[in-house]
N, C-alpha and C. Protein backbone atom coordinates (compact mmCIF):
# COMPACT_ATOMS: atom_id res chain seq x y z
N UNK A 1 7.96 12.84 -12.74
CA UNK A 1 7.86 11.47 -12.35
C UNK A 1 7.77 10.55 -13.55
N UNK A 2 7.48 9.63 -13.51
CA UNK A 2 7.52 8.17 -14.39
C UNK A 2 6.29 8.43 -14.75
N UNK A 3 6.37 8.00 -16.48
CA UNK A 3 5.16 8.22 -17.07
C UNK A 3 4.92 6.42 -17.78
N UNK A 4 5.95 6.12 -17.89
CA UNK A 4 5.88 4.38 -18.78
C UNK A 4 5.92 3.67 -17.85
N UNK A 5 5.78 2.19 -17.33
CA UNK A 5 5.34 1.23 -16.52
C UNK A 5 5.34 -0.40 -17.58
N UNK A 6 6.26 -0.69 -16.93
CA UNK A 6 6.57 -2.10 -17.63
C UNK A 6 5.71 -3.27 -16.53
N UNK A 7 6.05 -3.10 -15.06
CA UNK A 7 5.16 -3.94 -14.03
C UNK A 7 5.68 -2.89 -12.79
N UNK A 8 4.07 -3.67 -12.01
CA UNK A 8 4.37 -3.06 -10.68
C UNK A 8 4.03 -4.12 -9.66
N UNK A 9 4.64 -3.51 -8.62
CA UNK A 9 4.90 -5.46 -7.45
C UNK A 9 4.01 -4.53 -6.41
N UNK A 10 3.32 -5.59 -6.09
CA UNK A 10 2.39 -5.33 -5.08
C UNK A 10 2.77 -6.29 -3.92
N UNK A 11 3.13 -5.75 -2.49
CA UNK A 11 3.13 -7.03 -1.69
C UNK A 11 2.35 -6.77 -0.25
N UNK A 12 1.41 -7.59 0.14
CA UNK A 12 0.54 -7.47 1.32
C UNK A 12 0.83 -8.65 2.06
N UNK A 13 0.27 -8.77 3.88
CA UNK A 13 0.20 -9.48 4.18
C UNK A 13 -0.94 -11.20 3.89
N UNK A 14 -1.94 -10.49 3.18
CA UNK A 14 -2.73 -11.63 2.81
C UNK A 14 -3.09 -11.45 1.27
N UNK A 15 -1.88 -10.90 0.14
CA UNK A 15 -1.61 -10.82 -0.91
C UNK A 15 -3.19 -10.10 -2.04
N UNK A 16 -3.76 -9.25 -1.06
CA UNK A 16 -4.76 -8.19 -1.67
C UNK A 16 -4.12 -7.43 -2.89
N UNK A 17 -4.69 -7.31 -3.88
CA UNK A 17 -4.78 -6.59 -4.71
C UNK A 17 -4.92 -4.93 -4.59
N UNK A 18 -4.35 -4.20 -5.27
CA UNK A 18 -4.58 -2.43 -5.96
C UNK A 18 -6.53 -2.31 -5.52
N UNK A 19 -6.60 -1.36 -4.99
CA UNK A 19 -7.98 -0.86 -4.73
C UNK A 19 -8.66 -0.10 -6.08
N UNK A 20 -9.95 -0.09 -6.37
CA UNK A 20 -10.06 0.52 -7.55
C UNK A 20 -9.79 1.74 -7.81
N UNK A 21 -9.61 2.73 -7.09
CA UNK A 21 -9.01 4.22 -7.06
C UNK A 21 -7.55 3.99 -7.73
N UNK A 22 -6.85 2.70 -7.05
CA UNK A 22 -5.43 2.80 -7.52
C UNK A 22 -5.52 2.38 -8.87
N UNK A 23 -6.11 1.66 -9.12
CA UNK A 23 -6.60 0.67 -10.50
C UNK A 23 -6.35 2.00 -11.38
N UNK A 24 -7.79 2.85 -11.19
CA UNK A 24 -8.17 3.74 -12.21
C UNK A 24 -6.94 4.72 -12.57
N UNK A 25 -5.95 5.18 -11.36
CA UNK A 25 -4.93 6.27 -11.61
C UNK A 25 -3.94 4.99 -12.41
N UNK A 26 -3.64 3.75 -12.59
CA UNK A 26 -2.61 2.95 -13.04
C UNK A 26 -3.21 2.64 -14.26
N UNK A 27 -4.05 2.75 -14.56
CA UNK A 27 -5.21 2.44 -15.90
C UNK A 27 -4.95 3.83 -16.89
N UNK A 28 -4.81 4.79 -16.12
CA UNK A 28 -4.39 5.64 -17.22
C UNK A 28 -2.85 5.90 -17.49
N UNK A 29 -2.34 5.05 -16.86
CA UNK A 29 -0.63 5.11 -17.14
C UNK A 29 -0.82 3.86 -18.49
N UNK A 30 -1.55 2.81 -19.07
CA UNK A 30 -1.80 1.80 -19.64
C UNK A 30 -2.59 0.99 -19.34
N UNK A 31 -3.33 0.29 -19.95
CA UNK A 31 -3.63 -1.31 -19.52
C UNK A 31 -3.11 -2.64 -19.69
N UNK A 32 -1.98 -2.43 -20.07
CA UNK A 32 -0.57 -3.99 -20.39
C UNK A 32 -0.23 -3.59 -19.77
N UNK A 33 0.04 -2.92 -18.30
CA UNK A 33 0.77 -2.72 -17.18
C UNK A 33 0.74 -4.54 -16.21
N UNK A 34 2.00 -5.11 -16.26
CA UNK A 34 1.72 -6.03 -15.62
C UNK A 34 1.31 -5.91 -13.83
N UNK A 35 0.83 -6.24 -13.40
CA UNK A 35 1.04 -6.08 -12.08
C UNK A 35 0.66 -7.59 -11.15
N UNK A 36 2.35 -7.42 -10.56
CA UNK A 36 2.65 -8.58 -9.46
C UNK A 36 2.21 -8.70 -8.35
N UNK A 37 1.55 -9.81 -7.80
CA UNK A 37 0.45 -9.27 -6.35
C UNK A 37 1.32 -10.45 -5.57
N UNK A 38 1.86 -10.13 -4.52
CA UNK A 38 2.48 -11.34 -3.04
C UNK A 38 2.15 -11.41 -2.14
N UNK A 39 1.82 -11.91 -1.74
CA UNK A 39 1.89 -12.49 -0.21
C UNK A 39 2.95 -12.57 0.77
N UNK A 40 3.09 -12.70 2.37
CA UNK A 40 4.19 -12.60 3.01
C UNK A 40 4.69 -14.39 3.13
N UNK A 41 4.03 -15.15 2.47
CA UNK A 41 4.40 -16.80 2.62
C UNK A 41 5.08 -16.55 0.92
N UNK A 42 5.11 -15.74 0.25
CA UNK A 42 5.84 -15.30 -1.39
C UNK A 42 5.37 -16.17 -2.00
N UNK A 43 3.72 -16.63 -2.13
CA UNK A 43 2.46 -16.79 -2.93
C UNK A 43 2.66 -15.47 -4.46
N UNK A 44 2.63 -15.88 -5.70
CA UNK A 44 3.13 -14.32 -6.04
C UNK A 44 2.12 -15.11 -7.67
N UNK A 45 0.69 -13.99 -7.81
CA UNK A 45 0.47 -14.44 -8.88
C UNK A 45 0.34 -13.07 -9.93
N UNK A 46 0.18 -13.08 -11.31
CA UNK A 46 0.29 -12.08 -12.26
C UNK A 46 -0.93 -11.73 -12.92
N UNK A 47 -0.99 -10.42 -13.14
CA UNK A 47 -2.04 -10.25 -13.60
C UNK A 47 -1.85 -8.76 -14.50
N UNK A 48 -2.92 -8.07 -15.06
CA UNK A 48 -2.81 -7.13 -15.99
C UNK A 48 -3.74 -6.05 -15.53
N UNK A 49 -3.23 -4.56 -15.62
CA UNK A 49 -4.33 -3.91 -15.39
C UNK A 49 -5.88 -3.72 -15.39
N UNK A 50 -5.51 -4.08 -17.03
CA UNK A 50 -6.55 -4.53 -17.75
C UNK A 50 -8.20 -5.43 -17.50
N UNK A 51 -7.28 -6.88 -17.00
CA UNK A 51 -7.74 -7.65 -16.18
C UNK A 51 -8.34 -7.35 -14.50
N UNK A 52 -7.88 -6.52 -14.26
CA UNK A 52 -7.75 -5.99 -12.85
C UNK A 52 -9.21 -5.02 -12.98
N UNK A 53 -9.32 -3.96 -14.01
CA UNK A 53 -10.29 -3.41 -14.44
C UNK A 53 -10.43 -3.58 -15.65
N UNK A 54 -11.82 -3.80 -16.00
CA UNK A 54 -12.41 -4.42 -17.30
C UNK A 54 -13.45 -3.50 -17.32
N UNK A 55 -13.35 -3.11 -18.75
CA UNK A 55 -14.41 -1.34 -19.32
C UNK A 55 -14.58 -0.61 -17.94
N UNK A 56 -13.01 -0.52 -18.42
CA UNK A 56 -12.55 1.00 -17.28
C UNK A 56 -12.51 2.45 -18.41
N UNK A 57 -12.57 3.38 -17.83
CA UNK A 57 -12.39 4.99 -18.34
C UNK A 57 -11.21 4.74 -18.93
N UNK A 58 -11.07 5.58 -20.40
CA UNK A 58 -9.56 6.12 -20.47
C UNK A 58 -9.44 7.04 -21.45
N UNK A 59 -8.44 7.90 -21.47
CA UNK A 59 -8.77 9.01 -22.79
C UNK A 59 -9.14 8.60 -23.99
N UNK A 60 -9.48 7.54 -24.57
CA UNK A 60 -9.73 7.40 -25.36
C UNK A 60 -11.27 7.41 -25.32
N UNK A 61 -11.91 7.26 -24.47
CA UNK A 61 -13.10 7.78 -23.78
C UNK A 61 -13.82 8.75 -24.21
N UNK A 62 -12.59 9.93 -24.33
CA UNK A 62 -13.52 11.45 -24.67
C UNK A 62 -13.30 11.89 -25.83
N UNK A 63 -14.39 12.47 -26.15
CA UNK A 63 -14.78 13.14 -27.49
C UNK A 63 -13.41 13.90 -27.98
N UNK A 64 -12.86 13.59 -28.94
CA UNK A 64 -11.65 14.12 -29.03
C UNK A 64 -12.54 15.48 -30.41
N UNK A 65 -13.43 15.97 -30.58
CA UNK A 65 -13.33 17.40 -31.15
C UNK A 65 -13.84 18.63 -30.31
């Protein structure tokens, strides 16, 4: 599967956001992952993983010896 991620489009009926479970598995693909959130009236605002989760986990996390 796809390991790089330039943006991802999110579209709901009342333009909800990635749940934090999804957050955390898209958090370790990057955190400059843009991600596009819409609405069904195509309300469409931008935002960043990052932003989305703030001092989230990531391999850089663990003791690397």
């Amino acid at each position: 599967g796809e390991r790089e991620f330039v943006a991802l489009a999110v579209a709901t009926e009342n333009g909800g956001s990635p749940c934090g479970s999804c957050r955390q598995t898209l958090r370790e693909f990057g955190a400059d992952i843009v991600v596009l959130i819409a609405d069904v009236t195509g309300e469409c605002r931008e935002t960043t993983i990052a932003e989305l989760l703030p001092g989230s986990f990531s391999a850089m996390d663990l003791d690397s010896e």
